[in-house]
N, C-alpha and C. Protein backbone atom coordinates (compact mmCIF):
# COMPACT_ATOMS: atom_id res chain seq x y z
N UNK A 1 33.74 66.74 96.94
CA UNK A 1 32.38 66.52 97.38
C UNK A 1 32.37 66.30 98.90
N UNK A 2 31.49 66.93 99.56
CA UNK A 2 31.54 66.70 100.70
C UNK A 2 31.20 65.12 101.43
N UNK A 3 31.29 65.46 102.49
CA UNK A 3 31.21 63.28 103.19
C UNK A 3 29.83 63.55 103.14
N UNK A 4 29.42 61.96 103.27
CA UNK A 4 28.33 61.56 103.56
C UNK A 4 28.13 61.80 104.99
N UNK A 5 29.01 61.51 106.15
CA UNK A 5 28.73 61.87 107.35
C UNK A 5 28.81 63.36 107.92
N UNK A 6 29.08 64.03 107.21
CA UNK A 6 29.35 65.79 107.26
C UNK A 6 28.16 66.22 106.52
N UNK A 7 27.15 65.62 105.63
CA UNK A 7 26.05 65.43 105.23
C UNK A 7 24.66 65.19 106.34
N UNK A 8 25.11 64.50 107.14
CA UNK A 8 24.31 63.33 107.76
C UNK A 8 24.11 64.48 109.24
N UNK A 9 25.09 64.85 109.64
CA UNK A 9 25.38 65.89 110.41
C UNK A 9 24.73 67.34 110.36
N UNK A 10 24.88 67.86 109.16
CA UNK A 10 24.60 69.27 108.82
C UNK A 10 22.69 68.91 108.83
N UNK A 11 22.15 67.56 108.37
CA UNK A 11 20.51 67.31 108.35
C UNK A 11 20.64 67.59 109.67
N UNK A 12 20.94 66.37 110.76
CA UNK A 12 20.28 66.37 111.77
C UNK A 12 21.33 66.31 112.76
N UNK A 13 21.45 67.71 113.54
CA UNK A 13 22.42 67.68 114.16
C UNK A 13 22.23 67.15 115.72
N UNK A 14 20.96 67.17 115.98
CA UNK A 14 20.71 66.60 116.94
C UNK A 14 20.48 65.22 117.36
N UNK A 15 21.59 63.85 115.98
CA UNK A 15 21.28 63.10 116.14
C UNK A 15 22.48 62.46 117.09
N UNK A 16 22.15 61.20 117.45
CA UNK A 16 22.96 60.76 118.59
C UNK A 16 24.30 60.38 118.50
N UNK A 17 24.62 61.68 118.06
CA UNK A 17 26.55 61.17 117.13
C UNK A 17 27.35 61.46 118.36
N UNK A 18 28.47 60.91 118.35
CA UNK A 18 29.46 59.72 118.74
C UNK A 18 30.73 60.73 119.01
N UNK A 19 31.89 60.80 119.84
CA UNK A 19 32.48 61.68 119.48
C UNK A 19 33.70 60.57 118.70
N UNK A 20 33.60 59.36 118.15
CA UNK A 20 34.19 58.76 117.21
C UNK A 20 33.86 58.97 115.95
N UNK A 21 32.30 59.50 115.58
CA UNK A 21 31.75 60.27 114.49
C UNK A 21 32.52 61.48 114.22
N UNK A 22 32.78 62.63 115.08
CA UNK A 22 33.61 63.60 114.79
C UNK A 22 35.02 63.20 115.09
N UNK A 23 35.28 62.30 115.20
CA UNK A 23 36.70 62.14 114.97
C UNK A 23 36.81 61.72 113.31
N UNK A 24 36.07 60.86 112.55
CA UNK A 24 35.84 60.24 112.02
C UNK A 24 35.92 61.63 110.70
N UNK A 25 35.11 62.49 110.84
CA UNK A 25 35.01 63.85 109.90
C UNK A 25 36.06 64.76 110.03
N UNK A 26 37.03 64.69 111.26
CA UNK A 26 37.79 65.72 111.24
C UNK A 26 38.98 65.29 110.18
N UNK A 27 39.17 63.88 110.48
CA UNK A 27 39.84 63.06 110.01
C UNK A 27 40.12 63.22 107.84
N UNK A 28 38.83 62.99 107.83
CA UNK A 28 38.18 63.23 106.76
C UNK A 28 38.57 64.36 106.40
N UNK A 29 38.42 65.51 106.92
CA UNK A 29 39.01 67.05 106.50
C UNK A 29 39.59 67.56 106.57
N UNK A 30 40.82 66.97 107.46
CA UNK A 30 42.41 67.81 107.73
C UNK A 30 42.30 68.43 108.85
N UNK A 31 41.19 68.40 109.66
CA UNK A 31 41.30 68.45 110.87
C UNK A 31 42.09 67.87 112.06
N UNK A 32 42.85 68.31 112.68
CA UNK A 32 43.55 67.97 113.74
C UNK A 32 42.50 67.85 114.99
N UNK A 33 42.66 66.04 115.86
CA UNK A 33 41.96 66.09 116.84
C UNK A 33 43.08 65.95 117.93
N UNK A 34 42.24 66.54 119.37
CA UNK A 34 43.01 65.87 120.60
C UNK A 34 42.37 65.80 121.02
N UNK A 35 42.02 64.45 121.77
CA UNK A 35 41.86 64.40 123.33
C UNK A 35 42.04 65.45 123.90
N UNK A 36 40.96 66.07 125.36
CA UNK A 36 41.93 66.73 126.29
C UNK A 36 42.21 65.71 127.24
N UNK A 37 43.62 66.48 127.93
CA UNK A 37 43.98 65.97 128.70
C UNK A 37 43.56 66.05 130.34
N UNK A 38 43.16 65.47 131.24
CA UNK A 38 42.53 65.42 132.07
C UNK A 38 41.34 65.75 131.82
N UNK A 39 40.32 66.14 130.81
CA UNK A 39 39.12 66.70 130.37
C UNK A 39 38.17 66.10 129.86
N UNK A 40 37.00 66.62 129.90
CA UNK A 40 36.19 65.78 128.73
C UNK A 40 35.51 66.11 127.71
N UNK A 41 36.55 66.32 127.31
CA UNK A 41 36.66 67.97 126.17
C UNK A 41 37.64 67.34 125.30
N UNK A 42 37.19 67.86 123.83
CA UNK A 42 38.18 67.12 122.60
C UNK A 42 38.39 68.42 121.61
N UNK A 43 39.97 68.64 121.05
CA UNK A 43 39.67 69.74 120.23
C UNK A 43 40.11 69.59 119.39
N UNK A 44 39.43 70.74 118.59
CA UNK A 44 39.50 70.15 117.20
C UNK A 44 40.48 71.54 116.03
N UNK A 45 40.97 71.27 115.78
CA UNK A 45 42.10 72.57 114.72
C UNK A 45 42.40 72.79 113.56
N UNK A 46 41.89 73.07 112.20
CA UNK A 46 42.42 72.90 111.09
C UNK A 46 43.54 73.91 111.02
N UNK A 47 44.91 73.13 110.58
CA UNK A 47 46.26 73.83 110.27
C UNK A 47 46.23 75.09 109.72
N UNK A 48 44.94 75.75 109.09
CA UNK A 48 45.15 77.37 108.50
C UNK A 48 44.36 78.30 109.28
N UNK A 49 43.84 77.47 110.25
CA UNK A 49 42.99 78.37 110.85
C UNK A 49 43.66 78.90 112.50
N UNK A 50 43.30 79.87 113.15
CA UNK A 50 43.57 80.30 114.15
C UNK A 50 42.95 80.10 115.23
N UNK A 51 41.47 79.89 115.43
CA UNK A 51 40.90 79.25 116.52
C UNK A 51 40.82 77.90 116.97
N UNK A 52 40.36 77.34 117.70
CA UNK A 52 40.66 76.01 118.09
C UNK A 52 38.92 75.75 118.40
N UNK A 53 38.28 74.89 118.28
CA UNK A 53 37.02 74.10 118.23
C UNK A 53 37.12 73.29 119.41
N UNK A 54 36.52 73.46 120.89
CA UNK A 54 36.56 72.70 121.63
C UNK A 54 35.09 71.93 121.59
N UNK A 55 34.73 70.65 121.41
CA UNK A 55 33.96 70.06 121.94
C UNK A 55 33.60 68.91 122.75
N UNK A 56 32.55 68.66 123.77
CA UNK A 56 32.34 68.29 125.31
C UNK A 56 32.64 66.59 124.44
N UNK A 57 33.08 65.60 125.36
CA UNK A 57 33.60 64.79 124.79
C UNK A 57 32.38 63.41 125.23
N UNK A 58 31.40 63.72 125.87
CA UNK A 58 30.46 62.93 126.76
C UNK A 58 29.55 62.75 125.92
N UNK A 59 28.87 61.69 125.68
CA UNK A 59 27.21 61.73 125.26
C UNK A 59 26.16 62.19 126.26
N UNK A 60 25.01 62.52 125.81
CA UNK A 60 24.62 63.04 124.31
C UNK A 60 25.33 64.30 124.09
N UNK A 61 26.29 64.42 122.54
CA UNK A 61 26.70 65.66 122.04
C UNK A 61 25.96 66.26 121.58
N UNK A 62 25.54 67.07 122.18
CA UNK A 62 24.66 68.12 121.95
C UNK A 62 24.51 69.20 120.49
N UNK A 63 23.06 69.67 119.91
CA UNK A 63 23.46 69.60 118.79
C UNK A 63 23.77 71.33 118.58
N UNK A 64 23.85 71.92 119.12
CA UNK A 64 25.06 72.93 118.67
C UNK A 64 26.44 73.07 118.38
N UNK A 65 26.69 71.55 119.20
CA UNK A 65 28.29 71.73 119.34
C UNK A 65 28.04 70.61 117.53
N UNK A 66 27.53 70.56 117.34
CA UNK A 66 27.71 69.43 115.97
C UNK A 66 27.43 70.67 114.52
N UNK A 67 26.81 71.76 114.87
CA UNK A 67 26.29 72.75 114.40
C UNK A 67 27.61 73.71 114.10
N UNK A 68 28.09 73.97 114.88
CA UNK A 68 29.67 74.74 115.53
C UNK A 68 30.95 73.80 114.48
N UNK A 69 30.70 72.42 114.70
CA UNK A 69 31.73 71.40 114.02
C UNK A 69 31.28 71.49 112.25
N UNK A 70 30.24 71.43 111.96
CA UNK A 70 29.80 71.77 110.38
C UNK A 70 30.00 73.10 109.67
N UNK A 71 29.86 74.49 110.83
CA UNK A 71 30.13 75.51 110.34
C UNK A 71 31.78 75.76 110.09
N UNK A 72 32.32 75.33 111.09
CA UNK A 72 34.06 75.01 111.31
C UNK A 72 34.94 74.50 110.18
N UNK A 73 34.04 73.81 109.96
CA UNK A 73 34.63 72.34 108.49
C UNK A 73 33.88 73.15 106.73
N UNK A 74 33.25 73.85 107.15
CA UNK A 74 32.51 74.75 105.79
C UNK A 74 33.82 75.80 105.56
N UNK A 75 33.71 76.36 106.47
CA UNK A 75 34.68 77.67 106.86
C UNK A 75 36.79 77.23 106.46
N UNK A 76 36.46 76.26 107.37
CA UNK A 76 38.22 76.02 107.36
C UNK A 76 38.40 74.56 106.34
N UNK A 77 37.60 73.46 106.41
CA UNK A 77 37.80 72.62 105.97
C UNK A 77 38.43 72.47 104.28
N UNK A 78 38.29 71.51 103.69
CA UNK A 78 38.35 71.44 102.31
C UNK A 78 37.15 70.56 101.62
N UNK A 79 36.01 71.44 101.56
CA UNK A 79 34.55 71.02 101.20
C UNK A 79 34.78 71.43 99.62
N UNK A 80 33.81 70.70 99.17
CA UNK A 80 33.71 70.72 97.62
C UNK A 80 32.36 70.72 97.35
């Protein structure tokens, strides 16, 4: 079953989430996070997939990039 916060996300992506919120879901889905380094930029990787998910690491996260992180986690994740 999918999270409640991967739920909460996919409603309203334009709400004022946290990039401890998407740490919080990647976490949740086998997503690999990093920090960048010198950046303010965080990325995000699930182990079967081939692209890499960069998103801006600053508030307000903007809601495409939360849009981009739900389609990512549908696609690569392990949703139920």
């Amino acid at each position: 079953m999918a999270s409640d916060l991967l739920e909460r996300m996919r409603r309203n992506p334009a709400g004022d989430w946290r990039i401890r919120d998407v740490e919080n879901v990647c976490t949740e889905f086998g997503l690999m996070f990093r920090p960048g380094k010198g950046t303010s930029h965080c990325h995000l990787k699930h182990p079967s997939a081939r692209e890499i998910l960069t998103i801006p690491a600053r508030r307000p996260i903007k809601a495409v990039y939360i849009q981009k992180l739900v389609r990512y986690i549908e696609a690569h994740g392990d949703v139920s």
